[in-house]
N, C-alpha and C. Protein backbone atom coordinates (compact mmCIF):
# COMPACT_ATOMS: atom_id res chain seq x y z
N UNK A 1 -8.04 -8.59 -53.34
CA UNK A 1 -8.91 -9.42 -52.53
C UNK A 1 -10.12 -8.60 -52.11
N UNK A 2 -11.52 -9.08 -52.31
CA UNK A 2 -12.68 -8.02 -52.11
C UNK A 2 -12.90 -7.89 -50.39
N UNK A 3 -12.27 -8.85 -49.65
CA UNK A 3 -12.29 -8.67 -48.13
C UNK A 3 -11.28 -7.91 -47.25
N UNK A 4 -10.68 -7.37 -48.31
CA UNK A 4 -9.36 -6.95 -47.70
C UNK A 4 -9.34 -5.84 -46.82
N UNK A 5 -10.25 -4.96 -47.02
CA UNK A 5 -10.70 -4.06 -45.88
C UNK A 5 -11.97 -3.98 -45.38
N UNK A 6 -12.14 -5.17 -44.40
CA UNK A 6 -13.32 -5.81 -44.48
C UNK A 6 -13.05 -7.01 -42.94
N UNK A 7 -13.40 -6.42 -41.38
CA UNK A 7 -13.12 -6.46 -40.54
C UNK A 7 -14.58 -6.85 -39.68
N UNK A 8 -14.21 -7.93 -39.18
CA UNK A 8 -15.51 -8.27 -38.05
C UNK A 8 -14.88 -8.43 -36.66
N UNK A 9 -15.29 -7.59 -35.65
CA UNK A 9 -14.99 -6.91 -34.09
C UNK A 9 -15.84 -7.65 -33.40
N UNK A 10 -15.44 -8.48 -32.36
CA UNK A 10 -16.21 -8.88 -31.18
C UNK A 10 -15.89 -8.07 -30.06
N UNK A 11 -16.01 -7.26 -29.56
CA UNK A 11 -15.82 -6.44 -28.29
C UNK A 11 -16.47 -6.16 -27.04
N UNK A 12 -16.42 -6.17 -25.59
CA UNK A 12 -16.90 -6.25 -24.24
C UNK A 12 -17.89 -4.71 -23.85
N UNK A 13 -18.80 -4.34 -24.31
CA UNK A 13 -19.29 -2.85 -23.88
C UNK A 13 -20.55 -3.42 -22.81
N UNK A 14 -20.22 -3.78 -21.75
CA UNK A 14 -20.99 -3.69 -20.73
C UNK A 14 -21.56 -2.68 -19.60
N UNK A 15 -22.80 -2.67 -19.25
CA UNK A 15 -22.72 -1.90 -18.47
C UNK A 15 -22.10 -0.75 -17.71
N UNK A 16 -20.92 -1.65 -16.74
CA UNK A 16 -20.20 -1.55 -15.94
C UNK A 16 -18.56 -1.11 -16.06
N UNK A 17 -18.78 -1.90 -17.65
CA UNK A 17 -17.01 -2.06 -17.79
C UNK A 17 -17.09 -1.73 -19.46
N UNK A 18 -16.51 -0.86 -20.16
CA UNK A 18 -16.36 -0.85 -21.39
C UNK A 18 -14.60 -1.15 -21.71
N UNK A 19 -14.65 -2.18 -22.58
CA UNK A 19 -13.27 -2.70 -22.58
C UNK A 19 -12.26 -1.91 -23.22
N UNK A 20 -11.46 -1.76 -22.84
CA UNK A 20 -10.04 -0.38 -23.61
C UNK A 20 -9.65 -1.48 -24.38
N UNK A 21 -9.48 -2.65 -24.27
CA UNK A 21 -8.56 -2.98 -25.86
C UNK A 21 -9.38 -3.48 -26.47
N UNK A 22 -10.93 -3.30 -27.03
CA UNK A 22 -11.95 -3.00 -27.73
C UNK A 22 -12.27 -2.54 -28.22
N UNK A 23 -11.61 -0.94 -27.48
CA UNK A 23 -11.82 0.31 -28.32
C UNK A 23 -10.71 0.56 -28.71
N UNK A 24 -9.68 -0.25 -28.74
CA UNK A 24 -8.59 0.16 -29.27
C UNK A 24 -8.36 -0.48 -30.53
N UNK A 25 -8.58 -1.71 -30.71
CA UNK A 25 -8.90 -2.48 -31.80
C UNK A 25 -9.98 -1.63 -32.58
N UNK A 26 -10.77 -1.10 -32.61
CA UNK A 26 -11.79 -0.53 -33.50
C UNK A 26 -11.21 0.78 -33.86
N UNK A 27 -10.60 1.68 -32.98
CA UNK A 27 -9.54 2.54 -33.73
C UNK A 27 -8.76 2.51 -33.92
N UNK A 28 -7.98 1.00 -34.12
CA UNK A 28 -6.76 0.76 -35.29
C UNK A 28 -7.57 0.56 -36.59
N UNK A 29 -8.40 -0.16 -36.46
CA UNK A 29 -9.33 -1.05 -37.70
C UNK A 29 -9.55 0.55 -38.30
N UNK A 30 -10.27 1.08 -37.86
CA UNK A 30 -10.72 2.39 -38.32
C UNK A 30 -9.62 3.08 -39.32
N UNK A 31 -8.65 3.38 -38.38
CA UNK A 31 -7.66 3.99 -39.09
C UNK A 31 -6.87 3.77 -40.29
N UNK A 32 -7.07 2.40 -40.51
CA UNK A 32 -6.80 1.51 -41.65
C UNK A 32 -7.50 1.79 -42.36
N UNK A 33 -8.54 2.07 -42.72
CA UNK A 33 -9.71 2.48 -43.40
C UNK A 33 -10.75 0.47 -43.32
N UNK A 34 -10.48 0.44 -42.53
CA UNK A 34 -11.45 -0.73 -42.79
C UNK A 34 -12.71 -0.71 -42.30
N UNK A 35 -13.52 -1.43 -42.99
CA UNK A 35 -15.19 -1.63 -42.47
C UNK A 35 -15.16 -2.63 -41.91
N UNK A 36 -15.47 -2.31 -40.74
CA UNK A 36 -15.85 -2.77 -39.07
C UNK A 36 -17.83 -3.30 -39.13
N UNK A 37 -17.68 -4.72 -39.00
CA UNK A 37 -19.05 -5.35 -38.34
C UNK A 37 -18.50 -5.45 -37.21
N UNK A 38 -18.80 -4.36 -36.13
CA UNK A 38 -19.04 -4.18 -34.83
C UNK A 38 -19.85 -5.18 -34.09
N UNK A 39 -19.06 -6.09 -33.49
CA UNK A 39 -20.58 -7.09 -32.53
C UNK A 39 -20.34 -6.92 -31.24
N UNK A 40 -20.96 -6.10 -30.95
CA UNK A 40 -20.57 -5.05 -29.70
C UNK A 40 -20.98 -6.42 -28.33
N UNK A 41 -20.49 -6.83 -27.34
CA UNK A 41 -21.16 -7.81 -26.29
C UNK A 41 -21.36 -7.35 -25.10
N UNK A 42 -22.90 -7.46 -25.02
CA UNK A 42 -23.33 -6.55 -24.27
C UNK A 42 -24.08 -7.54 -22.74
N UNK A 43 -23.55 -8.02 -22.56
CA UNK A 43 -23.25 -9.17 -21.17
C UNK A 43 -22.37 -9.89 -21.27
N UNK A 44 -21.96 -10.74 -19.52
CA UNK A 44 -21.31 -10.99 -19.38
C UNK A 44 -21.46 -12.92 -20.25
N UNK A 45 -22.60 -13.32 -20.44
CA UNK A 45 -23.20 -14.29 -20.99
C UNK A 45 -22.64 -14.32 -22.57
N UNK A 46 -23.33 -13.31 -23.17
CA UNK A 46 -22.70 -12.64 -24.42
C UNK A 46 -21.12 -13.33 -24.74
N UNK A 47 -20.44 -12.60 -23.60
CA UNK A 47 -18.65 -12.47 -23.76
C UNK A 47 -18.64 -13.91 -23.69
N UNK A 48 -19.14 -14.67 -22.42
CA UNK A 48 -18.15 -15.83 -22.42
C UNK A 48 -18.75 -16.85 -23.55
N UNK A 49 -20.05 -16.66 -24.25
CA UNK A 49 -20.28 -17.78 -24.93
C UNK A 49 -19.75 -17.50 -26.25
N UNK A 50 -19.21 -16.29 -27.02
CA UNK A 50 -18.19 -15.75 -28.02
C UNK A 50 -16.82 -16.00 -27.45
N UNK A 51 -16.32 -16.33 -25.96
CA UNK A 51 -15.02 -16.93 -26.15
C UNK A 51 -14.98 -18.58 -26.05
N UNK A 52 -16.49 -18.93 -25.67
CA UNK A 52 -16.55 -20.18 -25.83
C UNK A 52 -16.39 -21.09 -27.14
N UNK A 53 -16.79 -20.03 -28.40
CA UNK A 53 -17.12 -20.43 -29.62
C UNK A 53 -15.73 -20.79 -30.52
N UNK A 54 -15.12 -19.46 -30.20
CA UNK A 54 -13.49 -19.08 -30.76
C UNK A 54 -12.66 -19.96 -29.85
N UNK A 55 -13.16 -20.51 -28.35
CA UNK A 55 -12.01 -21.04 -27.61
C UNK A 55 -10.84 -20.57 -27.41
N UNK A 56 -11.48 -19.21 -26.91
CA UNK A 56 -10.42 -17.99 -26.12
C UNK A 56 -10.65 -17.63 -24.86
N UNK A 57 -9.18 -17.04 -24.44
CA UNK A 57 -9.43 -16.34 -22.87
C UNK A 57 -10.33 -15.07 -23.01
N UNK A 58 -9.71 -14.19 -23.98
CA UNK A 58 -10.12 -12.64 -23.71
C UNK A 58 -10.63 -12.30 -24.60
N UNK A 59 -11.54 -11.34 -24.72
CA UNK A 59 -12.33 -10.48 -26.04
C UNK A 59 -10.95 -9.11 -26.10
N UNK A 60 -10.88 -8.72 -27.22
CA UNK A 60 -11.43 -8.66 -28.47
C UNK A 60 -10.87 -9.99 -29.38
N UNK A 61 -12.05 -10.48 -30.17
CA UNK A 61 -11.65 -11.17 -31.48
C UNK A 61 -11.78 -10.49 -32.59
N UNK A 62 -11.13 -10.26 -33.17
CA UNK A 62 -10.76 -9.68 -34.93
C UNK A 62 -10.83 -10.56 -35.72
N UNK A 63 -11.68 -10.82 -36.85
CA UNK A 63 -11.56 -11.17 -37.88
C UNK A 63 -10.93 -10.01 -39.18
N UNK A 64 -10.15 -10.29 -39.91
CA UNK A 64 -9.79 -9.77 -41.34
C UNK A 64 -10.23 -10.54 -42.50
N UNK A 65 -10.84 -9.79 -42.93
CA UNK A 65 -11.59 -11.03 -43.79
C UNK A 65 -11.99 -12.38 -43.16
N UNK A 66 -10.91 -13.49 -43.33
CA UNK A 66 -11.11 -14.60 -42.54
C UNK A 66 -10.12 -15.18 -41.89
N UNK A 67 -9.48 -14.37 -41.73
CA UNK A 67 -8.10 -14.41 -40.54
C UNK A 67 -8.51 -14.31 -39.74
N UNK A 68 -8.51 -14.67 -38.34
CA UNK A 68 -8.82 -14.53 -36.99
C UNK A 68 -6.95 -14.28 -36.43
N UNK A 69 -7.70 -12.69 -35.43
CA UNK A 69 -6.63 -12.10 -35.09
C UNK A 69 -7.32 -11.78 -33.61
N UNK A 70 -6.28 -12.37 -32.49
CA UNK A 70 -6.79 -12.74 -31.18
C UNK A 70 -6.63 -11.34 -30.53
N UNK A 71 -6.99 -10.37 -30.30
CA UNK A 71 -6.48 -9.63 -29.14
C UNK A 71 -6.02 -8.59 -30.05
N UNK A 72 -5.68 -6.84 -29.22
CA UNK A 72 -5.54 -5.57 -29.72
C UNK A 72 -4.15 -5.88 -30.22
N UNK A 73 -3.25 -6.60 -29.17
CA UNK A 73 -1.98 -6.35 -29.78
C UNK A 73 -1.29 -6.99 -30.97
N UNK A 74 -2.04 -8.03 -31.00
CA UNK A 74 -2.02 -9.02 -32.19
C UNK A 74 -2.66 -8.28 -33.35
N UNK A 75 -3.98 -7.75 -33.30
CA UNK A 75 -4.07 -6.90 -34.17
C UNK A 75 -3.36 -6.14 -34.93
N UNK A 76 -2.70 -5.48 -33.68
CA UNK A 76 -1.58 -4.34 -34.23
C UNK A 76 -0.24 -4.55 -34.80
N UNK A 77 0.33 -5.46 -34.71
CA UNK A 77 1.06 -6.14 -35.63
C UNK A 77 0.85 -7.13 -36.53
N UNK A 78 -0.67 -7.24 -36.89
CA UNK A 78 -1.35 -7.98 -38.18
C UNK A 78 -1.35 -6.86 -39.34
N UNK A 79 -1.97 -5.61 -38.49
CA UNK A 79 -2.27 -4.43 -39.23
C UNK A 79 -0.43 -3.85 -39.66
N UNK A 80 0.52 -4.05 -39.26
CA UNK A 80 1.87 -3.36 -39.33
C UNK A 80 2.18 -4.55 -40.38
N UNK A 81 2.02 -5.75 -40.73
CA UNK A 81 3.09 -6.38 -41.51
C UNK A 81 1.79 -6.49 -42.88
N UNK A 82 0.97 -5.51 -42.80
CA UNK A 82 0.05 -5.38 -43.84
C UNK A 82 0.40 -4.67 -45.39
């Protein structure tokens, strides 16, 4: 599959608050060897109109190819049954 390591990151780097399961999701992705489109959200406007879109509570959203994978921990057992 040509998407197979091939990862799009929505993640919270604000100001104020840089999100830990943001950066934790990007160094699982990493470690996988996957290429990360980083869409780093850089307000609070930003965040909620990307969970408005996906119709989610929390950032991070993961895409895999075109899997949508909600959240670090979900990630991490997307990435384990890989």
């Amino acid at each position: 599959m040509a998407d197979e390591k091939q990862a799009t990151l929505y993640r919270m780097e604000l100001p104020d608050h840089v999100c830990p399961l943001g950066l934790r999701a990007r160094d699982l992705l990493l470690e996988r060897g996957y290429r990360i489109d980083d869409r780093v959200l850089r307000t609070r406007d930003a965040v909620e109109a990307v969970k408005d879109e996906f119709g989610v509570a929390t950032i991070p959203v993961i895409f895999l190819g075109d899997e949508r994978v909600d959240g670090a921990d979900a990630l991490e057992h997307a990435l384990a049954t890989r």
